[in-house]
C-alpha atoms as a PDB file:
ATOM      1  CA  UNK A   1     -36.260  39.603   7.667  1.00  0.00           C
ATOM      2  CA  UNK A   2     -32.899  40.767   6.948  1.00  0.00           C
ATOM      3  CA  UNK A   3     -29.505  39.942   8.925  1.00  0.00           C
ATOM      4  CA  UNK A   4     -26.287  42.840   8.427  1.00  0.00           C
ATOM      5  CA  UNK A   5     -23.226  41.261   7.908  1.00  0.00           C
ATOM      6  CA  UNK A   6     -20.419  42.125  10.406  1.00  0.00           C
ATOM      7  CA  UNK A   7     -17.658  42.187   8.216  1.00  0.00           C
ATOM      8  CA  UNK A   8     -18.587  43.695   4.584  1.00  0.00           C
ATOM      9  CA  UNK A   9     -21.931  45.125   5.832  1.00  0.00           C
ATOM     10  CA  UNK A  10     -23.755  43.939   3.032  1.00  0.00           C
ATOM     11  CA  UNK A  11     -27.258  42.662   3.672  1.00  0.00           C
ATOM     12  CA  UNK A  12     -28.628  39.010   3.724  1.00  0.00           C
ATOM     13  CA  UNK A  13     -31.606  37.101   3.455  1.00  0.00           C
ATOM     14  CA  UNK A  14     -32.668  35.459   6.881  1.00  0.00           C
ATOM     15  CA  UNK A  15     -32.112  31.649   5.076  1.00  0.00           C
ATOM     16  CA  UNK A  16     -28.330  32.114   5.024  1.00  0.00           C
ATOM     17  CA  UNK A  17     -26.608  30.554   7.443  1.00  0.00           C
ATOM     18  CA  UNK A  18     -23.398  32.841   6.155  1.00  0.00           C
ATOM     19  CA  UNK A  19     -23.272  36.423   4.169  1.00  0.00           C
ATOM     20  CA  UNK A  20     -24.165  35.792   0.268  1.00  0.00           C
ATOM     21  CA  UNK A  21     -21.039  38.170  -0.646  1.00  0.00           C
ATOM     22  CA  UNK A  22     -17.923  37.406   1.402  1.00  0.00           C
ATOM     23  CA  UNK A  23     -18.721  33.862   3.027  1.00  0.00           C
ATOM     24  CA  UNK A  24     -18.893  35.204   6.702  1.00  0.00           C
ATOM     25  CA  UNK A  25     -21.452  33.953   9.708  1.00  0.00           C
ATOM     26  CA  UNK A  26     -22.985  36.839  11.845  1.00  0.00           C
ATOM     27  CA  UNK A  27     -20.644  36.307  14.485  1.00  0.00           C
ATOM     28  CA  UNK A  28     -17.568  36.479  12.496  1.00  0.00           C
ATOM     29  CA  UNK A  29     -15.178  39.808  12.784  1.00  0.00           C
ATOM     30  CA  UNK A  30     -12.966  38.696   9.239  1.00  0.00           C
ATOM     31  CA  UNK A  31     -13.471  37.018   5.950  1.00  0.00           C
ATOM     32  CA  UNK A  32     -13.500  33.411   6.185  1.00  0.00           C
ATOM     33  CA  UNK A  33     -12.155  30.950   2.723  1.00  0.00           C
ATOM     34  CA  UNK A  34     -15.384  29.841   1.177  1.00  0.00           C
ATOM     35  CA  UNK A  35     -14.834  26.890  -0.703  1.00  0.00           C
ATOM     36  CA  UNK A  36     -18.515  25.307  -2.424  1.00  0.00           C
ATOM     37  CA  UNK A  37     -21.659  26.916  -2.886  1.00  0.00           C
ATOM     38  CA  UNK A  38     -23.354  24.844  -1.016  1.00  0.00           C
ATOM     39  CA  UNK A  39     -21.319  26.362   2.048  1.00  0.00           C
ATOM     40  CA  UNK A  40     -22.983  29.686   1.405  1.00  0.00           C
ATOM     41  CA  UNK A  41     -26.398  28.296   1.319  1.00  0.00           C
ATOM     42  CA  UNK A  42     -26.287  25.747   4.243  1.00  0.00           C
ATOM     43  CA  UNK A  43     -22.826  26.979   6.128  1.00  0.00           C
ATOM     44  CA  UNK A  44     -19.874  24.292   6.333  1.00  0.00           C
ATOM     45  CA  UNK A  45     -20.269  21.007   7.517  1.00  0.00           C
ATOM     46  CA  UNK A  46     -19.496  20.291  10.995  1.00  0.00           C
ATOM     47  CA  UNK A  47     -15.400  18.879  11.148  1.00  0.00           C
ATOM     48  CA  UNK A  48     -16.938  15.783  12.897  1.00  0.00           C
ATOM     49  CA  UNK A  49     -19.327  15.062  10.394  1.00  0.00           C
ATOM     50  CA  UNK A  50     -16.757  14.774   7.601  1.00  0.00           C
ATOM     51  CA  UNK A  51     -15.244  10.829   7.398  1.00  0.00           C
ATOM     52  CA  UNK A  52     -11.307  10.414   8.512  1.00  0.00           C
ATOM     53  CA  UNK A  53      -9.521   8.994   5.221  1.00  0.00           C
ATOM     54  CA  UNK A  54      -7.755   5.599   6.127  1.00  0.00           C
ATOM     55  CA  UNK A  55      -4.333   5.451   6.668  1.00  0.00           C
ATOM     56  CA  UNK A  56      -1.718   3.408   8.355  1.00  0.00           C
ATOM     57  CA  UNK A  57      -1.644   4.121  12.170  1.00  0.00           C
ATOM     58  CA  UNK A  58       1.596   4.627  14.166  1.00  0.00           C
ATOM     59  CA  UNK A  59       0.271   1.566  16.847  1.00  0.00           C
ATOM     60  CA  UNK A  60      -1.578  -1.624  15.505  1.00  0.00           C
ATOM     61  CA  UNK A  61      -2.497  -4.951  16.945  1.00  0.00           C
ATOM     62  CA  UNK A  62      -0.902  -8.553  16.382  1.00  0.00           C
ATOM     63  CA  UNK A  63      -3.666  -9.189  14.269  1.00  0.00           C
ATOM     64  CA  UNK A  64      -3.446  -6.135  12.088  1.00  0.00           C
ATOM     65  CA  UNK A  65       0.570  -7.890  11.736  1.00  0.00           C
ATOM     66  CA  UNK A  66      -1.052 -10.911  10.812  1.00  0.00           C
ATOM     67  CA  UNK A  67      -3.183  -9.761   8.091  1.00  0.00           C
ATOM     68  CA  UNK A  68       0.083  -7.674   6.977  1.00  0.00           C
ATOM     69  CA  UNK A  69       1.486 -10.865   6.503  1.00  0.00           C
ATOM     70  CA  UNK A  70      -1.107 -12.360   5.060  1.00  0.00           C
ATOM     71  CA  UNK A  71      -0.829  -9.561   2.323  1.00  0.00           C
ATOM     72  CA  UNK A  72       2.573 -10.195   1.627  1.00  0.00           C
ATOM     73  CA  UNK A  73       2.172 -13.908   1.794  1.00  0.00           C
ATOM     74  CA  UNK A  74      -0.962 -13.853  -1.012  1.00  0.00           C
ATOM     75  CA  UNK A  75       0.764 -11.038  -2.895  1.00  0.00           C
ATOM     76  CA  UNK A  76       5.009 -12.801  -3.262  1.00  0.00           C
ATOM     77  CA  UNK A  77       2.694 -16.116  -4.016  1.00  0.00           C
ATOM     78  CA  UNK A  78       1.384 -14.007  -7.059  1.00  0.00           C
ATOM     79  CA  UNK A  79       4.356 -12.784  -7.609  1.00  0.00           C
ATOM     80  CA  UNK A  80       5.877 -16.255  -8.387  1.00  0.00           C
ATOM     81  CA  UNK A  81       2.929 -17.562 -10.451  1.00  0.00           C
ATOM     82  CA  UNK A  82       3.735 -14.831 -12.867  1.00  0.00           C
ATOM     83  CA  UNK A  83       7.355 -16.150 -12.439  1.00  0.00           C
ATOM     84  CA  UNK A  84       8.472 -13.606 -11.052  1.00  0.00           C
ATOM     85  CA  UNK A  85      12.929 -13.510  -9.730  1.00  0.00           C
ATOM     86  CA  UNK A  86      14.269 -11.877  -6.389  1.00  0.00           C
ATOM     87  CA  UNK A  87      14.765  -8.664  -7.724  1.00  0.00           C
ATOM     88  CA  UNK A  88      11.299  -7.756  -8.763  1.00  0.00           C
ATOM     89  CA  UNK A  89      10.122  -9.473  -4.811  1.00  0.00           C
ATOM     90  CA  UNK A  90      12.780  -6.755  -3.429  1.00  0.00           C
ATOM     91  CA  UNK A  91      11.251  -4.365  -5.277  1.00  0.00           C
ATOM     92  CA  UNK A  92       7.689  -4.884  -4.940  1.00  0.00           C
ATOM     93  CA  UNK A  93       8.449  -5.561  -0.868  1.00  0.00           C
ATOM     94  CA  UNK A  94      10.416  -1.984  -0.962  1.00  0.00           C
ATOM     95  CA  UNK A  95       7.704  -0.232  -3.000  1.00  0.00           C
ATOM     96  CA  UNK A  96       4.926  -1.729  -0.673  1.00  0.00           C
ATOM     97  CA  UNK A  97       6.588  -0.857   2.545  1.00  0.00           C
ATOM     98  CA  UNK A  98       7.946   2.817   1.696  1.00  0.00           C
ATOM     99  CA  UNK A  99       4.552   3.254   0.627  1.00  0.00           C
ATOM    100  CA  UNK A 100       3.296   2.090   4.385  1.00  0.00           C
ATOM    101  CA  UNK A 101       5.594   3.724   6.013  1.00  0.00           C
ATOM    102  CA  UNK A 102       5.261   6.868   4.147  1.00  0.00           C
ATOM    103  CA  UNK A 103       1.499   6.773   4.909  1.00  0.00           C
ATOM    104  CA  UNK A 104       2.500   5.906   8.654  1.00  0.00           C
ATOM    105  CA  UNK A 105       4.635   9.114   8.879  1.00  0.00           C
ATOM    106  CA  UNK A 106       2.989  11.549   6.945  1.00  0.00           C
ATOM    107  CA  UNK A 107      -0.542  11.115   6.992  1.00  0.00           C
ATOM    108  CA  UNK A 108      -1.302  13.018  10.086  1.00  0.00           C
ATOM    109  CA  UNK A 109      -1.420  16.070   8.185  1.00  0.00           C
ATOM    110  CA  UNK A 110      -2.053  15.571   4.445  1.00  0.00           C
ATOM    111  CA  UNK A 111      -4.371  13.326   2.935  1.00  0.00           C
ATOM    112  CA  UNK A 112      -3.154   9.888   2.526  1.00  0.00           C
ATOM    113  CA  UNK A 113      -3.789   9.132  -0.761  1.00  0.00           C
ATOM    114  CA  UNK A 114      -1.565  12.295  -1.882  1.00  0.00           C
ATOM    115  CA  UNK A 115       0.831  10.719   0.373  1.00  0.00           C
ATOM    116  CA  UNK A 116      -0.040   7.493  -1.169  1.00  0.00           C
ATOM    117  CA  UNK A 117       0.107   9.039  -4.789  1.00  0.00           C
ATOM    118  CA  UNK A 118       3.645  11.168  -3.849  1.00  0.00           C
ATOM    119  CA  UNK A 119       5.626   8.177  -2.114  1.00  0.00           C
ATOM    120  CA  UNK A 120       4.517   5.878  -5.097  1.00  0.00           C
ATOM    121  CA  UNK A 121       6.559   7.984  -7.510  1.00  0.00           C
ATOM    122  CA  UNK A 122       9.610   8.061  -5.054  1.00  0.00           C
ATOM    123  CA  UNK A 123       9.311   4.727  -3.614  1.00  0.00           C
ATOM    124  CA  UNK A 124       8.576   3.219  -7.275  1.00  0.00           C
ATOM    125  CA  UNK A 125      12.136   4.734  -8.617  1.00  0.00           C
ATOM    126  CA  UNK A 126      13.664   3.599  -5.147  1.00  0.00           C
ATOM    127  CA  UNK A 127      11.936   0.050  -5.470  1.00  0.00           C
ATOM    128  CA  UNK A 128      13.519  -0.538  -9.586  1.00  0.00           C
ATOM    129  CA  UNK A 129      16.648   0.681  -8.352  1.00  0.00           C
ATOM    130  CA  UNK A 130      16.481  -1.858  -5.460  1.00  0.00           C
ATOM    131  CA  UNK A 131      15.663  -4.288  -8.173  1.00  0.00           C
ATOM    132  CA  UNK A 132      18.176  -3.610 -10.605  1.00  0.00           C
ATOM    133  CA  UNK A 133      20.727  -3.883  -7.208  1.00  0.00           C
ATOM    134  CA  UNK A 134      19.709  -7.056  -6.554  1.00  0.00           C
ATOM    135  CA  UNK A 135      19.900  -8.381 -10.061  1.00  0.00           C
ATOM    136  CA  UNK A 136      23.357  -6.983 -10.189  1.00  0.00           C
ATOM    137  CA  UNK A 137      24.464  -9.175  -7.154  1.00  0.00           C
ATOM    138  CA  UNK A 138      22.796 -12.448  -7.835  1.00  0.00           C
ATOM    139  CA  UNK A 139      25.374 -15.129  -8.150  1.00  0.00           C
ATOM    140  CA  UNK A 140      24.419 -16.575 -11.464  1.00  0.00           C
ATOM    141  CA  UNK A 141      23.752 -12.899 -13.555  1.00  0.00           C
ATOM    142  CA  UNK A 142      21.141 -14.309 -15.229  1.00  0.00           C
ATOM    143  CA  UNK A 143      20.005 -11.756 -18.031  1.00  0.00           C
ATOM    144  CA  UNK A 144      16.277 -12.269 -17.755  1.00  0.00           C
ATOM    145  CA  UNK A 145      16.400 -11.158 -14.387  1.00  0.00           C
ATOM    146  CA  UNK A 146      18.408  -8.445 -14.621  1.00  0.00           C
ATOM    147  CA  UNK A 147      16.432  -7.259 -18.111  1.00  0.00           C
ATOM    148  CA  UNK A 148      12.971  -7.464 -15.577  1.00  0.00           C
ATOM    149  CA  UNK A 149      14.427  -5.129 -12.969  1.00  0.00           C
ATOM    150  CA  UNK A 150      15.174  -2.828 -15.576  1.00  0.00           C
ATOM    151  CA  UNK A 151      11.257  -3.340 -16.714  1.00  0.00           C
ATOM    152  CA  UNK A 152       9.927  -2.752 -13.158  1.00  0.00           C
ATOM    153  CA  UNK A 153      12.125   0.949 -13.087  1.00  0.00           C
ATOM    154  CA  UNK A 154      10.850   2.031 -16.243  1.00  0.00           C
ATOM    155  CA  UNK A 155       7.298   1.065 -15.355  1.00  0.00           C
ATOM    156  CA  UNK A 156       7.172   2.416 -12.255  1.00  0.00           C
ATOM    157  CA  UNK A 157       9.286   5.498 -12.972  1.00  0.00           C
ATOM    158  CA  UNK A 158       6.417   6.527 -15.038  1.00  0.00           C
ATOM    159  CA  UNK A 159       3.345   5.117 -13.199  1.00  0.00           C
ATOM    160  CA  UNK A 160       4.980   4.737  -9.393  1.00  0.00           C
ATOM    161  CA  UNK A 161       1.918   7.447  -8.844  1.00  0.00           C
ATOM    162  CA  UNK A 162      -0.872   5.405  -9.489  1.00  0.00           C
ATOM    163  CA  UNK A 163       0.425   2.413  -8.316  1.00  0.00           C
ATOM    164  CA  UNK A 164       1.288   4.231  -5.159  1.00  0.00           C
ATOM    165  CA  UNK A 165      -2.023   5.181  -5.103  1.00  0.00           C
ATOM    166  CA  UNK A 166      -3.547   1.935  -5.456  1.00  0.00           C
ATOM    167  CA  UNK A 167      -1.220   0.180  -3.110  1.00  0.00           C
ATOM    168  CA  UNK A 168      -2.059   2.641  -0.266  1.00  0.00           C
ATOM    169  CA  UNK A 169      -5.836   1.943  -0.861  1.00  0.00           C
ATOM    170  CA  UNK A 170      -4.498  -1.542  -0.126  1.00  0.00           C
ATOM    171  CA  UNK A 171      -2.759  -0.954   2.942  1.00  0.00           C
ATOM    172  CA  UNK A 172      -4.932   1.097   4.665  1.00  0.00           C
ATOM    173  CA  UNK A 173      -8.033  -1.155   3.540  1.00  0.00           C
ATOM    174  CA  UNK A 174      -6.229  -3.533   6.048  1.00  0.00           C
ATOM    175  CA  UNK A 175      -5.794  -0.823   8.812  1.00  0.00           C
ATOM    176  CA  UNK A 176      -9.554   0.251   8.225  1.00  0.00           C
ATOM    177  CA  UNK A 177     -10.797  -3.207   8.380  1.00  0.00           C
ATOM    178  CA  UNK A 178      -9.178  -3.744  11.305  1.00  0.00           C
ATOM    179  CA  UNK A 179     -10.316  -0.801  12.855  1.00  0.00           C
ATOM    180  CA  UNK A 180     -14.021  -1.248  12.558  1.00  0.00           C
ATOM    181  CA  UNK A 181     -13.166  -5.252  13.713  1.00  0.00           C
ATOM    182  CA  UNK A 182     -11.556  -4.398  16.852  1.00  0.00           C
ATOM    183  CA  UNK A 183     -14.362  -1.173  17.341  1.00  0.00           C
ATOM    184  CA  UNK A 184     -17.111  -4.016  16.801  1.00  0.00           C
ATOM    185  CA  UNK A 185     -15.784  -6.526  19.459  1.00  0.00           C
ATOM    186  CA  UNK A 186     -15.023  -3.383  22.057  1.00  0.00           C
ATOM    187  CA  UNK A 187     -18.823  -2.794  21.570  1.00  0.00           C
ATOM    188  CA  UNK A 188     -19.716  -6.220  21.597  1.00  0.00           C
ATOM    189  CA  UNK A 189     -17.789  -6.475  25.107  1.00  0.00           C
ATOM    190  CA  UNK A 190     -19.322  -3.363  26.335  1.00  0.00           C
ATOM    191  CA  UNK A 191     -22.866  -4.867  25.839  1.00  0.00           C
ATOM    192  CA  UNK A 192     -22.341  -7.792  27.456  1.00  0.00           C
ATOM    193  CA  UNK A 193     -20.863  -6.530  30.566  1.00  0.00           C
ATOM    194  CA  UNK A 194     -23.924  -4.114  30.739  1.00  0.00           C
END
């Protein structure tokens, strides 16, 4: 059995859920973007079945804050095993939170780890910068400090993307953790009031 196409009038197979030649379904009146093979064999996936990325939501809890903190706490201790000065902490705490907010912001319509990737790049140049300021205005100019902050730019200048990537991954691990927690005790509470 054999189905007409509606829009290039070509003829398909009964099997495909959309025409072999231009991508369309039998109902369709103009060409649709085909984008994988597989989408001409089975159709395209339903937009509920496919999972929503993690990100940083505009509204959180008190105990997504805490966990923030938590982060910050763990990752400045880190910071200062490895000996780390104020200016890299101002950076790192600038590059972390641009990053955040970034994903906050713009991740309602692109992906966040290209947000992740792109604000990594501009919050990494911002973030040595902010380094470098603050080595510039510490009262005792110490040259190792100011000679790290110059380190931190260059690094990040070059690989702010991939940090930036990595560091969202971080952030919105929290958010997504969160997220199933507080969906897990909702259901919880649902099944014990039923």
């Amino acid at each position: 059995m054999m189905w007409i196409c509606p829009v290039c009038r070509n003829k398909n197979a009964d099997g495909l859920a959309m025409c072999w030649m231009c991508g369309a379904l039998p109902g369709d009146k103009e060409v649709p973007i085909v984008l994988t093979a597989s989408d001409l064999l089975f159709g395209p996936p339903p937009k509920s079945s496919l999972p929503k990325a993690a990100g940083v939501t505009r509204r959180f809890s008190v105990g997504t804050m805490m966990i923030l903190m938590t982060f910050f706490a763990v990752l400045f201790s880190g910071l200062k095993l490895l000996g780390a000065g104020p200016p890299i902490f101002a950076g790192v705490t600038v590059f972390f939170l641009g990053i955040g907010v970034a994903q906050m912001f713009f991740s309602k319509n692109l992906s966040p780890r290209m947000v992740s990737f792109v604000s990594g790049i501009v919050m990494g140049i911002v973030g040595g910068l902010t380094a470098i300021a603050v080595a510039a205005v510490l009262p005792d100019k110490n040259y190792l400090e100011f000679e790290a902050a110059r380190a931190f730019c260059f690094i990040f200048f070059f690989f702010g993307g991939p940090f930036g990537y990595l560091a969202g991954g971080l952030i919105a691990g929290i958010f997504l953790f969160r997220e199933r927690e507080e969906r897990a005790a909702a259901d919880a509470e649902e099944n014990q009031e039923s």
